[in-house]
Protein backbone atom coordinates (compact mmCIF):
# COMPACT_ATOMS: atom_id res chain seq x y z
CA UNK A 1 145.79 18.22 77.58
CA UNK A 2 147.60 21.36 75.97
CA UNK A 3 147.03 22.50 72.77
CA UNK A 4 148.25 24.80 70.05
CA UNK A 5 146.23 26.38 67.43
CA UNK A 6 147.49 28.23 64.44
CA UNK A 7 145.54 30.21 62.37
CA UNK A 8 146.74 32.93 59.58
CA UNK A 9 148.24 31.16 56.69
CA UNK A 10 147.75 31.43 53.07
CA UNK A 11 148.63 32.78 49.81
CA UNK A 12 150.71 35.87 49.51
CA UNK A 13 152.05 38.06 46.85
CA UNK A 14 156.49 38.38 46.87
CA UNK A 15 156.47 41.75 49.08
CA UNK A 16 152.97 41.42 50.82
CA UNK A 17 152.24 40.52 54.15
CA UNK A 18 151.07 37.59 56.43
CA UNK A 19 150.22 37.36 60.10
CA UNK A 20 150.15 34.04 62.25
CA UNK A 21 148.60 33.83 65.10
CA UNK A 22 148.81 30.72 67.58
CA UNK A 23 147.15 30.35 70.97
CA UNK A 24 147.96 27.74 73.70
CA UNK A 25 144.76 26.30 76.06
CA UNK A 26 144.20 23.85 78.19
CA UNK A 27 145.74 22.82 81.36
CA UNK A 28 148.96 24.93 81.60
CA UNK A 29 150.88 26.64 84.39
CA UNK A 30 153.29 28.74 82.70
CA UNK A 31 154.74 29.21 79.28
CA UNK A 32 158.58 30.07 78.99
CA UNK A 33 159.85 30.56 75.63
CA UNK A 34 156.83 30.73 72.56
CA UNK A 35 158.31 30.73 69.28
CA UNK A 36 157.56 29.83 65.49
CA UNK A 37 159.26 27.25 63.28
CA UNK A 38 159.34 26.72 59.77
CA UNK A 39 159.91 23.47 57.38
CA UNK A 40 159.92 22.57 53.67
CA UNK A 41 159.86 19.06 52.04
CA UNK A 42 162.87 17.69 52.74
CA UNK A 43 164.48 19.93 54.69
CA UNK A 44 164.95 20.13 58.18
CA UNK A 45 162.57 22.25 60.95
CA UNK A 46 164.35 25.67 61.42
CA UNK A 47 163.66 28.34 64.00
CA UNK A 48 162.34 31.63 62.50
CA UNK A 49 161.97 33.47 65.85
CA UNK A 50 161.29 33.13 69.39
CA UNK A 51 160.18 35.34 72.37
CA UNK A 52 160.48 34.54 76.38
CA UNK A 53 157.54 35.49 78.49
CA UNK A 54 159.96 38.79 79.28
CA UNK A 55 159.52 39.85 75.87
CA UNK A 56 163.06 39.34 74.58
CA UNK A 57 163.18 38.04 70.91
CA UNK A 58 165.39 36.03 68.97
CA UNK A 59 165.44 35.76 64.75
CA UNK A 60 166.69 33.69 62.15
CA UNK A 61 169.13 36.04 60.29
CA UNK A 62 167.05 35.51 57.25
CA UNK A 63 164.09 36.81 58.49
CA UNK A 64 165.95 39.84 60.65
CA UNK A 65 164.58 43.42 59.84
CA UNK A 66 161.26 41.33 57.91
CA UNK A 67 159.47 39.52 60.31
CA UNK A 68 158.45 40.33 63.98
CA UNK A 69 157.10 37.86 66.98
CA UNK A 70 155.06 39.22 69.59
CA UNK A 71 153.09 37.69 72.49
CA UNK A 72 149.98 38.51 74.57
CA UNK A 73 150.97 36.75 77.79
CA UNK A 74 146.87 37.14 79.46
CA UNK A 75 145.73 34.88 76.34
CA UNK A 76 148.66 32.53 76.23
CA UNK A 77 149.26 33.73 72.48
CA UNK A 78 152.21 34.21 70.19
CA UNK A 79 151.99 36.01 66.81
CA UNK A 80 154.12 36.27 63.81
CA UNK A 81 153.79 39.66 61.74
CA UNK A 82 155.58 38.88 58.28
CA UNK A 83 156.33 41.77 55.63
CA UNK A 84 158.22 41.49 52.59
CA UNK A 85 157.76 37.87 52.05
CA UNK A 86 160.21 36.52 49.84
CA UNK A 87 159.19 33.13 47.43
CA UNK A 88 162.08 31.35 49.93
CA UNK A 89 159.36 32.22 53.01
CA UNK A 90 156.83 29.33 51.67
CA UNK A 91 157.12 26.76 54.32
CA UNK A 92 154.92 24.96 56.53
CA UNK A 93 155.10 27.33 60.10
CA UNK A 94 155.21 25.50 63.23
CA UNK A 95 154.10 27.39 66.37
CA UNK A 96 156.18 26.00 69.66
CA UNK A 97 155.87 26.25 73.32
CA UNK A 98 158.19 25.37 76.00
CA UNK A 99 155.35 25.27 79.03
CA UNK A 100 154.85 23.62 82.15
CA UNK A 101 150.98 22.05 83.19
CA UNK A 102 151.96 22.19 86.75
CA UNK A 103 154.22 24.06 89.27
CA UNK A 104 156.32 21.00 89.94
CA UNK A 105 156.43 19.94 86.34
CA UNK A 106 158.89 19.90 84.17
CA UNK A 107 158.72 22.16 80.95
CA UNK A 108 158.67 20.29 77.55
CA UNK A 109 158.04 21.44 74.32
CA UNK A 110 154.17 21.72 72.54
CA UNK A 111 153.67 21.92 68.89
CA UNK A 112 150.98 23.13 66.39
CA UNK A 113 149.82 21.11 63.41
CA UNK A 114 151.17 23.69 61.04
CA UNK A 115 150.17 26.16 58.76
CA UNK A 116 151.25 26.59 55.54
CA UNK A 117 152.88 30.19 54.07
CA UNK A 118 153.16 30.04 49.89
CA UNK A 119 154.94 33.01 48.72
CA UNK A 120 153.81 33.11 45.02
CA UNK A 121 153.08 35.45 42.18
């Protein structure tokens, strides 16, 4: 059994600051590609940023220059650092891992239950 947890979400001032953190346990071999996803009523889920266990990134273009994914690889953990939140941040924020549970596994994706961002004066 794998889980994700996300913590970190709230209320936040347009121009303030957020960080989300999400840590993977339970039976798991490796962990590829950790990344966090965002999603608002009736729109589709859309990537915000990823990282691969190397370290390299990857970022929505709106969130470029902003926002800034890191991962500590000893505690299985992703975080999102988020700065000049915009009202267009609020979303629901998925945290997403592409892991395996056993060396001759195959990786599939693991989801969190969400957290929700509201960007709000």
């Amino acid at each position: 059994q794998v889980q994700l947890v996300e913590s970190g979400g709230g209320l936040v001032q347009p121009g303030g600051s957020l960080r989300l953190s999400c840590a993977a346990s339970g039976r798991i071999f490796s962990i590829n590609v950790m990344g966090w996803y965002r999603q608002t009523p009736g729109k589709q889920r859309e990537l915000v940023a990823t990282i691969t266990s190397g370290g390299t990134t990857n970022y929505a273009d709106s969130v470029k220059g902003r926002f800034n994914i890191s991962r500590d690889n000893a505690k299985n953990t992703v975080y999102l650092q988020m700065n000049s939140l915009k009202p267009e941040d609020t979303a629901v924020y998925y945290c997403n891992a592409d892991l395996k549970i056993r060396f001759y596994a195959p990786s599939r994706d693991y989801w969190g239950q969400g957290t929700q961002v509201t960007v709000s004066s």
